[in-house]
C-alpha atoms as a PDB file:
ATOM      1  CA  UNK A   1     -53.580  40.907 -20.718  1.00  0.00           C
ATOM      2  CA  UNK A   2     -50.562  42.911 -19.048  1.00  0.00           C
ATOM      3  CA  UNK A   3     -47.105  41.372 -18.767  1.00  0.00           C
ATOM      4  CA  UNK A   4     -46.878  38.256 -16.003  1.00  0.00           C
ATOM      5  CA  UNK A   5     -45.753  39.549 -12.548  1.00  0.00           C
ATOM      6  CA  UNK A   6     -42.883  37.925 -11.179  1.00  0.00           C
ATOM      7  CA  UNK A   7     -43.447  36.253  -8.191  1.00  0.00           C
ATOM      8  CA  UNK A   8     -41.690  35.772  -5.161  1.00  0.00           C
ATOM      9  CA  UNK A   9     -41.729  33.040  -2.542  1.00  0.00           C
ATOM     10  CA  UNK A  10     -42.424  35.865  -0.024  1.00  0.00           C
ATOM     11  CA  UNK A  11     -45.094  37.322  -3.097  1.00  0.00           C
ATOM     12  CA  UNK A  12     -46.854  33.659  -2.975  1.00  0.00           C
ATOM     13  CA  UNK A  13     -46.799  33.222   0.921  1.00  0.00           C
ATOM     14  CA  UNK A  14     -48.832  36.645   0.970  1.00  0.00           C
ATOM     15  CA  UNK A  15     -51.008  35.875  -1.806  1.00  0.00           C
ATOM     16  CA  UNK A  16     -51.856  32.137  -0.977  1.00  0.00           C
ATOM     17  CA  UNK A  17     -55.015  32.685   0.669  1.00  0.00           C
ATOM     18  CA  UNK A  18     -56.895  34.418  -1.823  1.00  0.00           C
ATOM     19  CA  UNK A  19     -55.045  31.994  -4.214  1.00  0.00           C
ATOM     20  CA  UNK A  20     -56.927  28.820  -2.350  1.00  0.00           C
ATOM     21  CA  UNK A  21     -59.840  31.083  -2.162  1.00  0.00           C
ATOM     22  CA  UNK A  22     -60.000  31.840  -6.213  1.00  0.00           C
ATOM     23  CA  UNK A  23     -60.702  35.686  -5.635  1.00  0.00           C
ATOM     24  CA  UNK A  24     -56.798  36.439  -7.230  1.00  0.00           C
ATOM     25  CA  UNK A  25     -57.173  38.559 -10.599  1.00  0.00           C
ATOM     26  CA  UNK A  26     -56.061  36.508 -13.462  1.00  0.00           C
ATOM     27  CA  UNK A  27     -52.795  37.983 -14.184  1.00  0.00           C
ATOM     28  CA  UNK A  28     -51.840  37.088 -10.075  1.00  0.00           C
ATOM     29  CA  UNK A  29     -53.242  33.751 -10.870  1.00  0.00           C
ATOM     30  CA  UNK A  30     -51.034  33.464 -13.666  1.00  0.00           C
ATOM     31  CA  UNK A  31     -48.350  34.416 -12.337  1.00  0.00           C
ATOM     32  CA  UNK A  32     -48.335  32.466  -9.150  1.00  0.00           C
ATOM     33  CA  UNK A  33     -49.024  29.307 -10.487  1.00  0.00           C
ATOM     34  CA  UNK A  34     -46.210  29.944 -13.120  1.00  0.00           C
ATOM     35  CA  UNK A  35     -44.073  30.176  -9.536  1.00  0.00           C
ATOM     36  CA  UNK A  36     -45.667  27.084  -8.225  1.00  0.00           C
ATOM     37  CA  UNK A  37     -44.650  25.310 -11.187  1.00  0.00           C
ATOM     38  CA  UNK A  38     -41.368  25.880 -10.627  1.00  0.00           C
ATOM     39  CA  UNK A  39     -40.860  26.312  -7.159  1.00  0.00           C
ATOM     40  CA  UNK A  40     -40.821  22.855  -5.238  1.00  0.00           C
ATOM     41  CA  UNK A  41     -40.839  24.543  -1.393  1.00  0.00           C
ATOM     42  CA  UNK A  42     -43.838  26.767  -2.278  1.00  0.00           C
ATOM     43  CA  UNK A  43     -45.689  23.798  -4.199  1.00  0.00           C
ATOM     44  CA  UNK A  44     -45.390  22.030  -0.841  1.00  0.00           C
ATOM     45  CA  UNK A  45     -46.808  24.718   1.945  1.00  0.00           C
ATOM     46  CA  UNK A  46     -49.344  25.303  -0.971  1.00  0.00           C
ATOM     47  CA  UNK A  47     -50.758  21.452  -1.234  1.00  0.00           C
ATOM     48  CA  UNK A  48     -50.520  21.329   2.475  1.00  0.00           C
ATOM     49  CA  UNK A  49     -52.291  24.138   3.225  1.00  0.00           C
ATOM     50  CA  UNK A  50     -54.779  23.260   0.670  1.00  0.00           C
ATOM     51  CA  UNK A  51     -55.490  20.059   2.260  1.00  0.00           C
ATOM     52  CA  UNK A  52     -55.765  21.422   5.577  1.00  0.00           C
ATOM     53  CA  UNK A  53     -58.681  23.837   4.106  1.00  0.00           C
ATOM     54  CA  UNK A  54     -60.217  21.036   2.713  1.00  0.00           C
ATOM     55  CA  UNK A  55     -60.405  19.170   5.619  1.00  0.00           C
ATOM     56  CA  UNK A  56     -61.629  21.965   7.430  1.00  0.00           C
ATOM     57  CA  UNK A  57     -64.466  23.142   5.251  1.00  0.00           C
ATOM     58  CA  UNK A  58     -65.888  19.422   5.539  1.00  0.00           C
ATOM     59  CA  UNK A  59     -65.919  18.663   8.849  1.00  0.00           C
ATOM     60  CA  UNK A  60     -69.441  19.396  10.937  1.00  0.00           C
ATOM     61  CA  UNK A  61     -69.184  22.414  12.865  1.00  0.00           C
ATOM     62  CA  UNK A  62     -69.735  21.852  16.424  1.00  0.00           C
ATOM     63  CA  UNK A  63     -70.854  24.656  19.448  1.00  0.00           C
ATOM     64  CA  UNK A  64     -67.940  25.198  21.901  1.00  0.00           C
ATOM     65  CA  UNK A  65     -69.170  24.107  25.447  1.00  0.00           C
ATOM     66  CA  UNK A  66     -70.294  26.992  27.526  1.00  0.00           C
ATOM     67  CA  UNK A  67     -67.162  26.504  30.277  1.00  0.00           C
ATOM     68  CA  UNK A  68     -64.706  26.829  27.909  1.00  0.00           C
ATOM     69  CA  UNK A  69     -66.044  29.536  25.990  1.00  0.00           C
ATOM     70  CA  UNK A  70     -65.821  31.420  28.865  1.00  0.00           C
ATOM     71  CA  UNK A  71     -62.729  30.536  29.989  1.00  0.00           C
ATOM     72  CA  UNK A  72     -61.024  31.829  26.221  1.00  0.00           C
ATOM     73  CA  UNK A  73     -62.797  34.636  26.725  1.00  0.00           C
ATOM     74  CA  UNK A  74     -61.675  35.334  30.408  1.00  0.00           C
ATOM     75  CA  UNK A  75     -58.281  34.281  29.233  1.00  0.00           C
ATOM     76  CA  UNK A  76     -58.653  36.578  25.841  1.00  0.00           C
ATOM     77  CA  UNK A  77     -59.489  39.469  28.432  1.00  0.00           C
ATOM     78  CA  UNK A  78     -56.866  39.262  30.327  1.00  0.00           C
ATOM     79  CA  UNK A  79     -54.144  38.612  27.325  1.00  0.00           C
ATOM     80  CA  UNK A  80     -55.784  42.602  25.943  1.00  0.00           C
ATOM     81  CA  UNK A  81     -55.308  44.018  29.438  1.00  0.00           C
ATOM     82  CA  UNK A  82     -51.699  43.210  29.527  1.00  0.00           C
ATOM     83  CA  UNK A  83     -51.241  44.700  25.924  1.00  0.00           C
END
């Protein structure tokens, strides 16, 4: 194994996702919960975020009723026009 990466607050914010998702190669792993462990502010967005995903990924999906689904995609339309 290569030496640990240091890790940045700014490092862990962009690597978080595929931190939650498990798809980080070992070494990132490594080194970003060696941050975690010490870093009390990144600990905290982590476990939140965590949590949030967790809550999502149980909770029954549902269809989006046909009026509003048009009306984000109306409103999606015009939002790219302006752009």
């Amino acid at each position: 194994m290569g030496a640990k990466r240091k890790i940045t607050c700014q490092n862990f914010l962009e690597e978080m996702s595929d931190y939650i998702d498990g798809s980080l190669e070992e070494q990132v792993r490594v080194s970003i919960e060696a941050h975690l462990a010490k870093c009390p502010n990144c600990w905290v967005v982590f476990d939140e975020t965590r949590k949030t995903v967790e809550i999502f990924q149980s909770m029954e999906c549902k269809p989006l009723p046909e009026e509003v689904k048009d009306r984000l995609l109306a409103a999606l339309e015009q939002n790219w026009k302006k752009a």
